[in-house]
PDB file of N, CA and C in Angstrom:
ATOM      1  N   UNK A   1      13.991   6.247  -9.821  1.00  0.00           N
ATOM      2  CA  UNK A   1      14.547   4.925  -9.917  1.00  0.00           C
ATOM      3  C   UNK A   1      14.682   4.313  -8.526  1.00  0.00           C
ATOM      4  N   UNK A   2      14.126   3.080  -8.439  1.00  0.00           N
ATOM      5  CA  UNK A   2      14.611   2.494  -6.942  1.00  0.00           C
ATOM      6  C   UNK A   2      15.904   2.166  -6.764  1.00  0.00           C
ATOM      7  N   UNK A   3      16.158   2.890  -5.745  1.00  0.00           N
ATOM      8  CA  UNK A   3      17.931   2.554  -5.608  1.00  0.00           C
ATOM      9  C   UNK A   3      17.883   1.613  -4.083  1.00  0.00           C
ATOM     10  N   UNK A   4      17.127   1.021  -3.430  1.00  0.00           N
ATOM     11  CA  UNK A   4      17.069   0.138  -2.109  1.00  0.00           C
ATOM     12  C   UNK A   4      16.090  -0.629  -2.234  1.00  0.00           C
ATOM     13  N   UNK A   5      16.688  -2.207  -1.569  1.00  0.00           N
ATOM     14  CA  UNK A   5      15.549  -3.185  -1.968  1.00  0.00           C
ATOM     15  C   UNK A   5      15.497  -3.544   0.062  1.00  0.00           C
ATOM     16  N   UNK A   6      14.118  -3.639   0.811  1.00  0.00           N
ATOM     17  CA  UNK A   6      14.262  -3.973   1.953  1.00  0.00           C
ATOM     18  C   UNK A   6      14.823  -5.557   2.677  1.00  0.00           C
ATOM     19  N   UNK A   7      15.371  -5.718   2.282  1.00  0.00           N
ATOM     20  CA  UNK A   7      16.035  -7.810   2.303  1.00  0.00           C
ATOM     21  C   UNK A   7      15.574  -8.066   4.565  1.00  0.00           C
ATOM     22  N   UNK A   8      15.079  -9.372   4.202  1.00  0.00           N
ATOM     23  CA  UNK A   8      14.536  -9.681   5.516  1.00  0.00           C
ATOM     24  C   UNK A   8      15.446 -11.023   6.142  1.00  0.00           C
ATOM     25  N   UNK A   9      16.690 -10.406   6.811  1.00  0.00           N
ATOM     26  CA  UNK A   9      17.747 -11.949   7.079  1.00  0.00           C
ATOM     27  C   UNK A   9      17.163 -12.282   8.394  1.00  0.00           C
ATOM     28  N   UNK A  10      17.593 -13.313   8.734  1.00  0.00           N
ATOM     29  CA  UNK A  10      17.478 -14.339   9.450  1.00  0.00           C
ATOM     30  C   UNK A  10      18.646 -13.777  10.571  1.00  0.00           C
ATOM     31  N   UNK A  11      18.336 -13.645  12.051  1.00  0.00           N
ATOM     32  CA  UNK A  11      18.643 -12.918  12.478  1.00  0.00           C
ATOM     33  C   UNK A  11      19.463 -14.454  13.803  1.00  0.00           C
ATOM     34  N   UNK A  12      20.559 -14.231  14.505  1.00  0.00           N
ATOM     35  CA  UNK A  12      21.036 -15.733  15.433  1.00  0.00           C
ATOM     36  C   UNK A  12      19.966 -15.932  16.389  1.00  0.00           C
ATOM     37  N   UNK A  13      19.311 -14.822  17.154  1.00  0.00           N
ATOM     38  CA  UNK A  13      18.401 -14.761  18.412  1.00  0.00           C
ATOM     39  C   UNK A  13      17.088 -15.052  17.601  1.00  0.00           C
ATOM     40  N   UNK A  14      16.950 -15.734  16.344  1.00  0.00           N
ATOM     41  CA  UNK A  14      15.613 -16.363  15.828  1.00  0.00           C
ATOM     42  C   UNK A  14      14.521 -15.540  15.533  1.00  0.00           C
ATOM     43  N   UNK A  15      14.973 -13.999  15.506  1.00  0.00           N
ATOM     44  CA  UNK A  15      14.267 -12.687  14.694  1.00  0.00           C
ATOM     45  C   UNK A  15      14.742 -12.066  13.333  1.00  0.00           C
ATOM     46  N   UNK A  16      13.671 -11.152  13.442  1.00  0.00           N
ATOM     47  CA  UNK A  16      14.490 -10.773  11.966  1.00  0.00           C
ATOM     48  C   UNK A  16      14.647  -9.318  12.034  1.00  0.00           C
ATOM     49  N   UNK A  17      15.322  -8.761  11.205  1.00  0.00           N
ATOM     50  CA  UNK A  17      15.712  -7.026  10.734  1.00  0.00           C
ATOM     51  C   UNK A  17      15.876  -6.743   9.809  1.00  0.00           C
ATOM     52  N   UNK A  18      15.531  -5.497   9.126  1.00  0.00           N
ATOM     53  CA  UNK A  18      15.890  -5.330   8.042  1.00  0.00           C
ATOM     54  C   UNK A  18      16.617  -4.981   7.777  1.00  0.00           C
ATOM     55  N   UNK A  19      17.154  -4.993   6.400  1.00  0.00           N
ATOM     56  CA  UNK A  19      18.711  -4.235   6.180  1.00  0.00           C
ATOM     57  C   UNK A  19      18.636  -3.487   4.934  1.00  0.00           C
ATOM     58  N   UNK A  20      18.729  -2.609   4.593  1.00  0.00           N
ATOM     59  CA  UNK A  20      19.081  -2.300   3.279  1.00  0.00           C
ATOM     60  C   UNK A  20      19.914  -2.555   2.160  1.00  0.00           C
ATOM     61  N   UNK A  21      19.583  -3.185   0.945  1.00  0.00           N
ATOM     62  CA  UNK A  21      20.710  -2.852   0.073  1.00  0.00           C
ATOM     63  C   UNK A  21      20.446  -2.655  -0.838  1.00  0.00           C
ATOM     64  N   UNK A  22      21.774  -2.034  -1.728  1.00  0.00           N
ATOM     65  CA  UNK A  22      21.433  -1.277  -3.073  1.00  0.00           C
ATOM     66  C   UNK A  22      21.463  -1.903  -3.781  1.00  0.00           C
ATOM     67  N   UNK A  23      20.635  -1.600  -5.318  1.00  0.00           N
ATOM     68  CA  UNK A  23      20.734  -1.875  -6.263  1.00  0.00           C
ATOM     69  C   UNK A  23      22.071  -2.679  -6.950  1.00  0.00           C
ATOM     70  N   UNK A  24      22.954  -1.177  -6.944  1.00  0.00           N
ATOM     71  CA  UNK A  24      24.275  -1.804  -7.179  1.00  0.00           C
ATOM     72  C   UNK A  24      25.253  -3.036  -6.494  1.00  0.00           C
ATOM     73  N   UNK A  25      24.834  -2.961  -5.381  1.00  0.00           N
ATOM     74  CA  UNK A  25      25.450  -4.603  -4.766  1.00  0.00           C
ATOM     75  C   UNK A  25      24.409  -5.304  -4.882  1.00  0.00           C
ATOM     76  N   UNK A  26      23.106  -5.506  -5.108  1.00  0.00           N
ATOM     77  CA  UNK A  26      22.737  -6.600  -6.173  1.00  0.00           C
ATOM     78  C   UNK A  26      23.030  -6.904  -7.333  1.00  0.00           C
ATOM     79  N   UNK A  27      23.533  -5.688  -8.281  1.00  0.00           N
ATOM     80  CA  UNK A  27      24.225  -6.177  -9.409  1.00  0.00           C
ATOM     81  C   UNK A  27      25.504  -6.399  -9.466  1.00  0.00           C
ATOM     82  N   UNK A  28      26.374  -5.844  -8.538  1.00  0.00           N
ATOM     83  CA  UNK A  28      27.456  -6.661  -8.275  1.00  0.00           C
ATOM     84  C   UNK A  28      27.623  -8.119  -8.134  1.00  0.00           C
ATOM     85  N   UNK A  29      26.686  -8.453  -7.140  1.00  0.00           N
ATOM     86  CA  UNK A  29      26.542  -9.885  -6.772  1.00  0.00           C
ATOM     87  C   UNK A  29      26.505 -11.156  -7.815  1.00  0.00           C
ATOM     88  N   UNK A  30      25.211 -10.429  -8.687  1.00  0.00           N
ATOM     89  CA  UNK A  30      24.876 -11.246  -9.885  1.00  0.00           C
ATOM     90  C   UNK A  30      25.830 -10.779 -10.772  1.00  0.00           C
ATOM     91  N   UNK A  31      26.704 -10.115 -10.823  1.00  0.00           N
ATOM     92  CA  UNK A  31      27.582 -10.029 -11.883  1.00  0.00           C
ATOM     93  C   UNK A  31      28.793 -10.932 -11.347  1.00  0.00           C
ATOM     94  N   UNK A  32      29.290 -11.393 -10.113  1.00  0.00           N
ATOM     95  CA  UNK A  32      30.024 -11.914 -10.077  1.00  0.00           C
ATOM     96  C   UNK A  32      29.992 -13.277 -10.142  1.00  0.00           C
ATOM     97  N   UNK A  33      28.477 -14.042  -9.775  1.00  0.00           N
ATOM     98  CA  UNK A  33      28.072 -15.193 -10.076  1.00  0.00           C
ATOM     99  C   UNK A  33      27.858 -15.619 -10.918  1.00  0.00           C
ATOM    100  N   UNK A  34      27.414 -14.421 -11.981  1.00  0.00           N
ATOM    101  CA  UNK A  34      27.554 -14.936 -13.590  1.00  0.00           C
ATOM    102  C   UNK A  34      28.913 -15.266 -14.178  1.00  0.00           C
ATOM    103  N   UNK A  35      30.269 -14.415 -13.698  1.00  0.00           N
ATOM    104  CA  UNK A  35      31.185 -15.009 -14.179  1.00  0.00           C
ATOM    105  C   UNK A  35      32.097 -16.171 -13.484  1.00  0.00           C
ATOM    106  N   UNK A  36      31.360 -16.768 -12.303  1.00  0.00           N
ATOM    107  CA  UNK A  36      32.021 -18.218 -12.147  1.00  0.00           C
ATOM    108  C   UNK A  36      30.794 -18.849 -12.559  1.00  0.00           C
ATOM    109  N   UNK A  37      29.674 -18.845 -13.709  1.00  0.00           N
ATOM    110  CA  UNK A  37      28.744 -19.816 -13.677  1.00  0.00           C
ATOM    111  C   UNK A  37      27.738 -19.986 -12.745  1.00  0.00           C
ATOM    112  N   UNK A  38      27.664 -19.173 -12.405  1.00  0.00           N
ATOM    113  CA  UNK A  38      26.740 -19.811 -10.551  1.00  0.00           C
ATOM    114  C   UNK A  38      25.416 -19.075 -10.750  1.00  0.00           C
ATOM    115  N   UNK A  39      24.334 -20.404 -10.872  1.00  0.00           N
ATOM    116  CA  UNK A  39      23.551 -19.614 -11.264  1.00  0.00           C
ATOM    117  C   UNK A  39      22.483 -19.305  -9.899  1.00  0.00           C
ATOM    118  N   UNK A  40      21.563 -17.827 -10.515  1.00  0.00           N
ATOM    119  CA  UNK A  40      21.041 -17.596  -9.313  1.00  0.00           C
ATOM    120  C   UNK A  40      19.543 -17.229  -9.555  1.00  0.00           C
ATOM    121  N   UNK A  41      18.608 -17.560  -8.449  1.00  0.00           N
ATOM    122  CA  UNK A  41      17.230 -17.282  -8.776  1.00  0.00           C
ATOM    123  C   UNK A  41      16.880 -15.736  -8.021  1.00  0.00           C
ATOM    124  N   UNK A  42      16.114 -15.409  -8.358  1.00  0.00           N
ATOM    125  CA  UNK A  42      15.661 -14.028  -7.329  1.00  0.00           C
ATOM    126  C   UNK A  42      14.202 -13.941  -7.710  1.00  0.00           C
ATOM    127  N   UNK A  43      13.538 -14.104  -6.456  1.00  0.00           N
ATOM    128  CA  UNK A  43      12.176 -13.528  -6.049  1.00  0.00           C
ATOM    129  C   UNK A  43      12.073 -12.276  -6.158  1.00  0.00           C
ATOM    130  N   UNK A  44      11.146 -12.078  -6.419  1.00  0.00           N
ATOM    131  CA  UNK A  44      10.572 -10.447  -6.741  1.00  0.00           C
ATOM    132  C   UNK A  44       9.395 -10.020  -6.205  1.00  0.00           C
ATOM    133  N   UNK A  45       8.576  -9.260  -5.123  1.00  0.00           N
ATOM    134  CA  UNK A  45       7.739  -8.875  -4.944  1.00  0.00           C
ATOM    135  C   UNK A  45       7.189  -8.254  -3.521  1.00  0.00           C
ATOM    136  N   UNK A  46       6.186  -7.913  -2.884  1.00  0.00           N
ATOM    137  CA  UNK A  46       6.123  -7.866  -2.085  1.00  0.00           C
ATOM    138  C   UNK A  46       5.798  -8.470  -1.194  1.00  0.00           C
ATOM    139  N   UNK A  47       5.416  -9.565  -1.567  1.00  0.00           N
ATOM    140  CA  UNK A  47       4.745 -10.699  -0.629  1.00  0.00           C
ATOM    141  C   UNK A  47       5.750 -11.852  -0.501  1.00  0.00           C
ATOM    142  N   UNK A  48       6.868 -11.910  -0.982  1.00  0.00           N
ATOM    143  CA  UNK A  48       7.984 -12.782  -1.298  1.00  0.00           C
ATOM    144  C   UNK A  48       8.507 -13.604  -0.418  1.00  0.00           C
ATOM    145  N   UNK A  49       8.515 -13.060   0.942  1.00  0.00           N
ATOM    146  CA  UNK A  49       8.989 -13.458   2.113  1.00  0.00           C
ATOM    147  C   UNK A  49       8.275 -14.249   2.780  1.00  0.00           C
ATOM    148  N   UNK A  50       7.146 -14.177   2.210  1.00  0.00           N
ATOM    149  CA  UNK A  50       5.853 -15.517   2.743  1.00  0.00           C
ATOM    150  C   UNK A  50       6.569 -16.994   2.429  1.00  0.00           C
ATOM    151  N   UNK A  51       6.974 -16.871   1.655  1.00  0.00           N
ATOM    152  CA  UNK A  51       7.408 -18.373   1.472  1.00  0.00           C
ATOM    153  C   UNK A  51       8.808 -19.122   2.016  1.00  0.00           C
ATOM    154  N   UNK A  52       9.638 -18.275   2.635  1.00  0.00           N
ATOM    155  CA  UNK A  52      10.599 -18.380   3.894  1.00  0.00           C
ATOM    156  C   UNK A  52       9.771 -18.712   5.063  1.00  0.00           C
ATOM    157  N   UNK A  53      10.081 -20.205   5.527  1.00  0.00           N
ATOM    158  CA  UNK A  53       9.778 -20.712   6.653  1.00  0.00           C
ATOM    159  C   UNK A  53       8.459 -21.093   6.645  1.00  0.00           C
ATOM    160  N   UNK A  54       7.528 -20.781   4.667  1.00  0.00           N
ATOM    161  CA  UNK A  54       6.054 -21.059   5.184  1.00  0.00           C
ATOM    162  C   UNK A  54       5.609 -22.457   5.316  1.00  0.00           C
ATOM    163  N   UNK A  55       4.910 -22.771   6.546  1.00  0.00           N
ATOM    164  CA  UNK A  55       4.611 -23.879   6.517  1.00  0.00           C
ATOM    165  C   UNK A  55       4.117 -24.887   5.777  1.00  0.00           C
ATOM    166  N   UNK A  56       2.920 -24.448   5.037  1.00  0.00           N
ATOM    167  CA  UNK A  56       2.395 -25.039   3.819  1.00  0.00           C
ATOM    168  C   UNK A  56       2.713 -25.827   2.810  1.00  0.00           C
ATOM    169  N   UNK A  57       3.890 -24.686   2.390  1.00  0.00           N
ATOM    170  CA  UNK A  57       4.827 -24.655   1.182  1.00  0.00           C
ATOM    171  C   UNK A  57       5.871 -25.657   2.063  1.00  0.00           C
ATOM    172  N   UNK A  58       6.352 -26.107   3.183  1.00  0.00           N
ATOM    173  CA  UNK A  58       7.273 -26.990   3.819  1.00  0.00           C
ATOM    174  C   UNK A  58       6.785 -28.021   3.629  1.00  0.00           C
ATOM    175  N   UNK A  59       5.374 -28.137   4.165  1.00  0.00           N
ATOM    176  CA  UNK A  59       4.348 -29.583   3.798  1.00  0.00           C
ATOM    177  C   UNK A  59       4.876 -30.515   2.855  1.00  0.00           C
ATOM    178  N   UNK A  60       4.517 -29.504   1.801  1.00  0.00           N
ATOM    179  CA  UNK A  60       4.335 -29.957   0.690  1.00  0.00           C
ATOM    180  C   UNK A  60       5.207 -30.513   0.137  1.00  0.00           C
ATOM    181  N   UNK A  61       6.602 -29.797  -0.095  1.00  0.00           N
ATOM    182  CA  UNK A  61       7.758 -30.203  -0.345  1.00  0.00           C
ATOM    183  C   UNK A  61       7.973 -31.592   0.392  1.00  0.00           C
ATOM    184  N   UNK A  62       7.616 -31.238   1.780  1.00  0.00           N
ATOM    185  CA  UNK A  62       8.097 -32.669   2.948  1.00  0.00           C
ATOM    186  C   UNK A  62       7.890 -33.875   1.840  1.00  0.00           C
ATOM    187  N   UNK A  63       6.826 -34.001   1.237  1.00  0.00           N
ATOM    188  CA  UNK A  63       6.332 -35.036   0.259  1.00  0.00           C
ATOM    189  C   UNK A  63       7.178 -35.763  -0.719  1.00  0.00           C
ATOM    190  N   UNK A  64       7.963 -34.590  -1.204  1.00  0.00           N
ATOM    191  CA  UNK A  64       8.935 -34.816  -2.293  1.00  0.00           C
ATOM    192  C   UNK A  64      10.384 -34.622  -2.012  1.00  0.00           C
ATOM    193  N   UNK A  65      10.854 -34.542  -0.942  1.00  0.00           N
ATOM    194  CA  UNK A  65      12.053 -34.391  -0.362  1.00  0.00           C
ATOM    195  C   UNK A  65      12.521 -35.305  -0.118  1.00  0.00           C
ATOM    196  N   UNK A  66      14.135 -35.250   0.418  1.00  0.00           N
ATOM    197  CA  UNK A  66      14.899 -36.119   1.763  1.00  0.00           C
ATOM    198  C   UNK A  66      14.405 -36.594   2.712  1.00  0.00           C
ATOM    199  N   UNK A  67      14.343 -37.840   3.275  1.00  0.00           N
ATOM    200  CA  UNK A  67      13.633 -38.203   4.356  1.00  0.00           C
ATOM    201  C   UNK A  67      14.088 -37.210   5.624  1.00  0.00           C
ATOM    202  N   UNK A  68      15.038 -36.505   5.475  1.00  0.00           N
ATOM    203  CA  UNK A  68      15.700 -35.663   6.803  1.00  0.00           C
ATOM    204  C   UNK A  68      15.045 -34.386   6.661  1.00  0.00           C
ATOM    205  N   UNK A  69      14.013 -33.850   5.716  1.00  0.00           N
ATOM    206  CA  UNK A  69      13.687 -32.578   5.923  1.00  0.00           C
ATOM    207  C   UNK A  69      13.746 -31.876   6.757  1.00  0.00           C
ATOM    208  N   UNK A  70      13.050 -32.388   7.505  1.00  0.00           N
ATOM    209  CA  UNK A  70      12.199 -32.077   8.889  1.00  0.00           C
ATOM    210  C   UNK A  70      13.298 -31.285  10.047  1.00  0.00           C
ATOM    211  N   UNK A  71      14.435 -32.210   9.555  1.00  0.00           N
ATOM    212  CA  UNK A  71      15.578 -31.658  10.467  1.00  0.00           C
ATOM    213  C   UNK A  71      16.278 -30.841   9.616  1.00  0.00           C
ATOM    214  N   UNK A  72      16.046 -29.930   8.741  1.00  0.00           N
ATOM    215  CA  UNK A  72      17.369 -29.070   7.553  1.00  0.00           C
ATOM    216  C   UNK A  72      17.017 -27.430   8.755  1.00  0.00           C
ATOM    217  N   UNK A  73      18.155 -27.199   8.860  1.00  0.00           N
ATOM    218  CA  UNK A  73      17.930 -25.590   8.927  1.00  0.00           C
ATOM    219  C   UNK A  73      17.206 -24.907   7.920  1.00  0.00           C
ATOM    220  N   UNK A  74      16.478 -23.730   8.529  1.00  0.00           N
ATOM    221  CA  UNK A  74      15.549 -23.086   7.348  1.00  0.00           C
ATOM    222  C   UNK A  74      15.844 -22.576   6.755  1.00  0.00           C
ATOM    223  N   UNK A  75      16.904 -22.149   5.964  1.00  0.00           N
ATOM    224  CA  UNK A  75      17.715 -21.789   5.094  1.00  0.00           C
ATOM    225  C   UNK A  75      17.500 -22.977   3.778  1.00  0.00           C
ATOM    226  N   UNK A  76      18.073 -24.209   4.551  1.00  0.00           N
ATOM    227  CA  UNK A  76      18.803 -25.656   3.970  1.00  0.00           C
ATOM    228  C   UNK A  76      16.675 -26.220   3.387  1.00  0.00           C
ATOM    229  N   UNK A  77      15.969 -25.677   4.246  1.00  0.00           N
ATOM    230  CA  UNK A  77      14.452 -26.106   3.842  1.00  0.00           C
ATOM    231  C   UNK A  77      14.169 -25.382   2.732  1.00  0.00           C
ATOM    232  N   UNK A  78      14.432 -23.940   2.572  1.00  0.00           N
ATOM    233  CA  UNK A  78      14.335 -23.046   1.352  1.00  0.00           C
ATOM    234  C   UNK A  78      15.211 -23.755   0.473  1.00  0.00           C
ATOM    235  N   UNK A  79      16.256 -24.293   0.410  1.00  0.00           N
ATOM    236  CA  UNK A  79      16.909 -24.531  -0.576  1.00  0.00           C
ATOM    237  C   UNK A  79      16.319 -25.916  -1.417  1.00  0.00           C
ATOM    238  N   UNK A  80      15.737 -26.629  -0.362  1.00  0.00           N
ATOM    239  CA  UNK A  80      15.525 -28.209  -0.589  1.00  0.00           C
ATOM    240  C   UNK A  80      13.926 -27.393  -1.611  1.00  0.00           C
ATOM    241  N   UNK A  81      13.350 -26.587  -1.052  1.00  0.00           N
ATOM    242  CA  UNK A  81      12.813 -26.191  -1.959  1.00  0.00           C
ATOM    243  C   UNK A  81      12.447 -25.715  -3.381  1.00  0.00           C
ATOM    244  N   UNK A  82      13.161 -25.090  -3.659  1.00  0.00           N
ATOM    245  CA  UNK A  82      13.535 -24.818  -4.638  1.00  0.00           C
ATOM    246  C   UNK A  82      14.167 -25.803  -5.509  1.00  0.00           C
ATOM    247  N   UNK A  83      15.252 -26.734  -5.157  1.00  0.00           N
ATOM    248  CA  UNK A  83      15.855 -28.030  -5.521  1.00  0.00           C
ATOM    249  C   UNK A  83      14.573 -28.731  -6.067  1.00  0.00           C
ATOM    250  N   UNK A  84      12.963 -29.080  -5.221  1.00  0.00           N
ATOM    251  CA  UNK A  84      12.346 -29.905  -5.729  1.00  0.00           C
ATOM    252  C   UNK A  84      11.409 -29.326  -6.979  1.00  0.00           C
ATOM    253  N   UNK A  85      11.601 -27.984  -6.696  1.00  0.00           N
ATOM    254  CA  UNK A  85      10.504 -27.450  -7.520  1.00  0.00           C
ATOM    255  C   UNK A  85      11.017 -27.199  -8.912  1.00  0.00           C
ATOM    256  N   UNK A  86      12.254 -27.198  -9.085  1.00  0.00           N
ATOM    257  CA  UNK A  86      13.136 -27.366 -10.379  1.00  0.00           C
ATOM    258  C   UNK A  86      12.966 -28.807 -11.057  1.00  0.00           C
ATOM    259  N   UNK A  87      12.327 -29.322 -10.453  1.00  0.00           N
ATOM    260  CA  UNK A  87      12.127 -31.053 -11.322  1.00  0.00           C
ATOM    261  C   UNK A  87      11.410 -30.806 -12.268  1.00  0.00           C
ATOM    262  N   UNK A  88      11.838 -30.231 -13.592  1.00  0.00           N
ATOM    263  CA  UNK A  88      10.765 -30.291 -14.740  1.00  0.00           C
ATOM    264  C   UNK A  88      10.089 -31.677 -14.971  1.00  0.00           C
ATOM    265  N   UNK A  89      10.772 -33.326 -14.846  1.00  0.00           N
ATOM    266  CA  UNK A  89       9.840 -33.980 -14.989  1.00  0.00           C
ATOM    267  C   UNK A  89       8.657 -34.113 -13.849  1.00  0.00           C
ATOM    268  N   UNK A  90       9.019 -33.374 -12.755  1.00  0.00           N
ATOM    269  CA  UNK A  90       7.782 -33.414 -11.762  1.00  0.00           C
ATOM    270  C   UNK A  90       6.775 -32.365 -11.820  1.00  0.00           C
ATOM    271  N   UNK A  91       7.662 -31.075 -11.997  1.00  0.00           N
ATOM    272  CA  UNK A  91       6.487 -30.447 -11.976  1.00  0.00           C
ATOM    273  C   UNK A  91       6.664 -29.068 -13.103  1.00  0.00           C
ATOM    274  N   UNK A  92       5.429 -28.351 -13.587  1.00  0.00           N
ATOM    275  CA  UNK A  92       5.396 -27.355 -14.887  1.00  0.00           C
ATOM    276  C   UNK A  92       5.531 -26.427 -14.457  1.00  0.00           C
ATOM    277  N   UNK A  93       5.513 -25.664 -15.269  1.00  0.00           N
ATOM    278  CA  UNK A  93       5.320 -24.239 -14.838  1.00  0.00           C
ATOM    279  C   UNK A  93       4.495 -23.597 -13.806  1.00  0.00           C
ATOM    280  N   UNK A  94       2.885 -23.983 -14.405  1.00  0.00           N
ATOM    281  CA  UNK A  94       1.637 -24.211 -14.032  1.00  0.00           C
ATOM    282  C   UNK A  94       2.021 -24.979 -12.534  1.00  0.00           C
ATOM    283  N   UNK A  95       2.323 -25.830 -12.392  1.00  0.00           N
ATOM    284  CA  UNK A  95       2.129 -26.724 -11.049  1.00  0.00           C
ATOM    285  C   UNK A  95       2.643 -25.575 -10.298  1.00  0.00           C
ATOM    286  N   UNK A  96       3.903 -25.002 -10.209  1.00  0.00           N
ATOM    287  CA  UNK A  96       4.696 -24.312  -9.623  1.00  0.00           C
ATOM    288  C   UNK A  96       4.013 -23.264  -9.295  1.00  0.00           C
ATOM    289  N   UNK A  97       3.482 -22.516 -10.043  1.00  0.00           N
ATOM    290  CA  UNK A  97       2.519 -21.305  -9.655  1.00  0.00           C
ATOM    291  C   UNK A  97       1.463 -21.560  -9.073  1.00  0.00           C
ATOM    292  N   UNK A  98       0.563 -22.595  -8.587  1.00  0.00           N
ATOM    293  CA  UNK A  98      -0.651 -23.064  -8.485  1.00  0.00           C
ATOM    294  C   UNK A  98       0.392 -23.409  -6.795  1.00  0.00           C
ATOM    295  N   UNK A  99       1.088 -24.071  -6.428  1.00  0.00           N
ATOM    296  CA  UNK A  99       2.364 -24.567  -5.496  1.00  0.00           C
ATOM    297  C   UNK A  99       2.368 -23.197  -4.657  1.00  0.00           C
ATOM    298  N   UNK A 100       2.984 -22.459  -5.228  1.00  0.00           N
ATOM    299  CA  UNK A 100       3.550 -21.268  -4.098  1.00  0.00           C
ATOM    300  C   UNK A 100       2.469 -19.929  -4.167  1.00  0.00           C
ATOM    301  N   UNK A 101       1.666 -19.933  -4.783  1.00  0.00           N
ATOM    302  CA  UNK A 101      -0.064 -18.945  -4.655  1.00  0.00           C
ATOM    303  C   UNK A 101      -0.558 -20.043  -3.773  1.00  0.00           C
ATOM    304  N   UNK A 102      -0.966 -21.419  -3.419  1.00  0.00           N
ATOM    305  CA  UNK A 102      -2.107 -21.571  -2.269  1.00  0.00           C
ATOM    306  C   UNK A 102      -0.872 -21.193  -1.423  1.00  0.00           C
ATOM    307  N   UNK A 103       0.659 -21.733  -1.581  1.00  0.00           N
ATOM    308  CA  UNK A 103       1.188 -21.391  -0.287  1.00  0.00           C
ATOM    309  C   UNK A 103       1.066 -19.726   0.808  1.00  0.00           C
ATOM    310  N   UNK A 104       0.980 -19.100  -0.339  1.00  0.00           N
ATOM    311  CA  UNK A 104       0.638 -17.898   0.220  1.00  0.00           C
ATOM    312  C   UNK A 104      -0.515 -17.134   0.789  1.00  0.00           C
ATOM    313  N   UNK A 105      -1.775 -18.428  -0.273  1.00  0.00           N
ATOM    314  CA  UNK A 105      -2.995 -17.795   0.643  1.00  0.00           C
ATOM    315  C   UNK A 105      -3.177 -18.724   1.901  1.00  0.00           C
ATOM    316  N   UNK A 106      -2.761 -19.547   2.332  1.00  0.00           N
ATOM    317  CA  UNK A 106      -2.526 -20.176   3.343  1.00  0.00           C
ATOM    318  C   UNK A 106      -1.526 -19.845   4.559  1.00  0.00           C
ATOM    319  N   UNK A 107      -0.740 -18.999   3.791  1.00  0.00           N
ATOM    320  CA  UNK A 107       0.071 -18.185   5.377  1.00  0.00           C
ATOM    321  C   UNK A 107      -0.498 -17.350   5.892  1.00  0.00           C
ATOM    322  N   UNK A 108      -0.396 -17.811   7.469  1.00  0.00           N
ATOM    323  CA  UNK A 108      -1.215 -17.098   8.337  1.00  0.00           C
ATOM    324  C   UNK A 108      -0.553 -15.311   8.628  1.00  0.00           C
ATOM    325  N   UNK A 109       0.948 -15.481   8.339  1.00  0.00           N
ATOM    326  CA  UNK A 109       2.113 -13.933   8.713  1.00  0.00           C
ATOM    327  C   UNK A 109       1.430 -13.109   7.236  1.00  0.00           C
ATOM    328  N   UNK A 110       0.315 -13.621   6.583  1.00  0.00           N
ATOM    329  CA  UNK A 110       0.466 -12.954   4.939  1.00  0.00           C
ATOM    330  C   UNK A 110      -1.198 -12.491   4.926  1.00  0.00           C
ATOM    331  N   UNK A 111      -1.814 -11.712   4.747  1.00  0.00           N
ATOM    332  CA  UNK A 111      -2.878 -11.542   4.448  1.00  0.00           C
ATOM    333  C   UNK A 111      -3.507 -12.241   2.976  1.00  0.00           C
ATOM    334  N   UNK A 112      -4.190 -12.674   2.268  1.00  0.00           N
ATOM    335  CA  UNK A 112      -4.649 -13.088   0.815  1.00  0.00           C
ATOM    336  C   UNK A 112      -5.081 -11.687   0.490  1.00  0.00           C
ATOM    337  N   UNK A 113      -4.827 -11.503  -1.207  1.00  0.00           N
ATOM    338  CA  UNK A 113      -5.418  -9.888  -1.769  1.00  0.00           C
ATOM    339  C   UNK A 113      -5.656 -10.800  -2.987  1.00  0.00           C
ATOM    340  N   UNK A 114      -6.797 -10.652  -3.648  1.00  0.00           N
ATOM    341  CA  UNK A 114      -6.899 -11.012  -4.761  1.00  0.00           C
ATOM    342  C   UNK A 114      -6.257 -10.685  -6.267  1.00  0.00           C
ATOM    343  N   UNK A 115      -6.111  -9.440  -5.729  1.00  0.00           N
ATOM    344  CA  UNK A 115      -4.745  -8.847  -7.100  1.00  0.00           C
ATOM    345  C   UNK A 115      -3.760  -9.910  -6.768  1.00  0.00           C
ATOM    346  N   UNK A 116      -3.385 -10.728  -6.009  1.00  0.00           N
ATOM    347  CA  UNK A 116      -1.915 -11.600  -6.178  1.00  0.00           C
ATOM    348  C   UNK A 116      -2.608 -12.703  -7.332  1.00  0.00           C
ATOM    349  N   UNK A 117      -3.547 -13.170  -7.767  1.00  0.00           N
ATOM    350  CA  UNK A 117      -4.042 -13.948  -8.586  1.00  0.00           C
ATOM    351  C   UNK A 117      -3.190 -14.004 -10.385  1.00  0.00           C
ATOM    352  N   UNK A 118      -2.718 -12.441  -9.904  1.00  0.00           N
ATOM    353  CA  UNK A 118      -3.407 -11.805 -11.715  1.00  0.00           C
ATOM    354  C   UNK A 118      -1.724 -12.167 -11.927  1.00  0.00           C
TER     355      UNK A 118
END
């Protein structure tokens, strides 16, 4: 059973490290956000982290955003993200997946593998 997931934070000196955490304080977490309502998304995979800070995927959004994007901390850019990509009248399922796959074969920190297709 996997009991450690590798999480990649955002580090003050503008690097990163890894940290470990368990299983169980991920389900802690989401167990406590489920009972004030708070809902939460979670990425899954190994390539996941491509889309933190990816440029592409910033582009793009820039389009459909706040005129202040440009200036959000990258945190506040991930979030504005996600915020736009939740517009069911803007965009489907389909759009969304088609959205964050070129973003990834377009990051330069990410190699393309064609198994990410499937």
């Amino acid at each position: 059973m996997l009991e450690y997931f590798r999480v990649e934070t955002d580090v003050v000196q503008g690097g990163t490290k890894n940290m470990e955490t368990t299983v169980k304080e991920i389900a802690d977490l989401l167990e406590v956000r489920k009972g004030v309502n708070s809902r939460t998304v979670l990425f899954l995979g190994a390539r996941v982290g491509g889309f933190f800070c990816n440029s592409k995927l910033y582009e793009f959004i820039e389009q459909y955003s706040v005129p202040t994007f440009g200036k959000l901390s990258d945190i506040e850019k991930f979030a504005e993200c996600y915020k736009v990509l939740s517009d069911q009248q803007r965009f489907s399922e389909s759009n969304i997946h088609d959205i964050l796959t070129v973003s990834l074969k377009d990051e330069p920190s990410l190699k393309y593998r064609q198994e990410d297709d499937c």
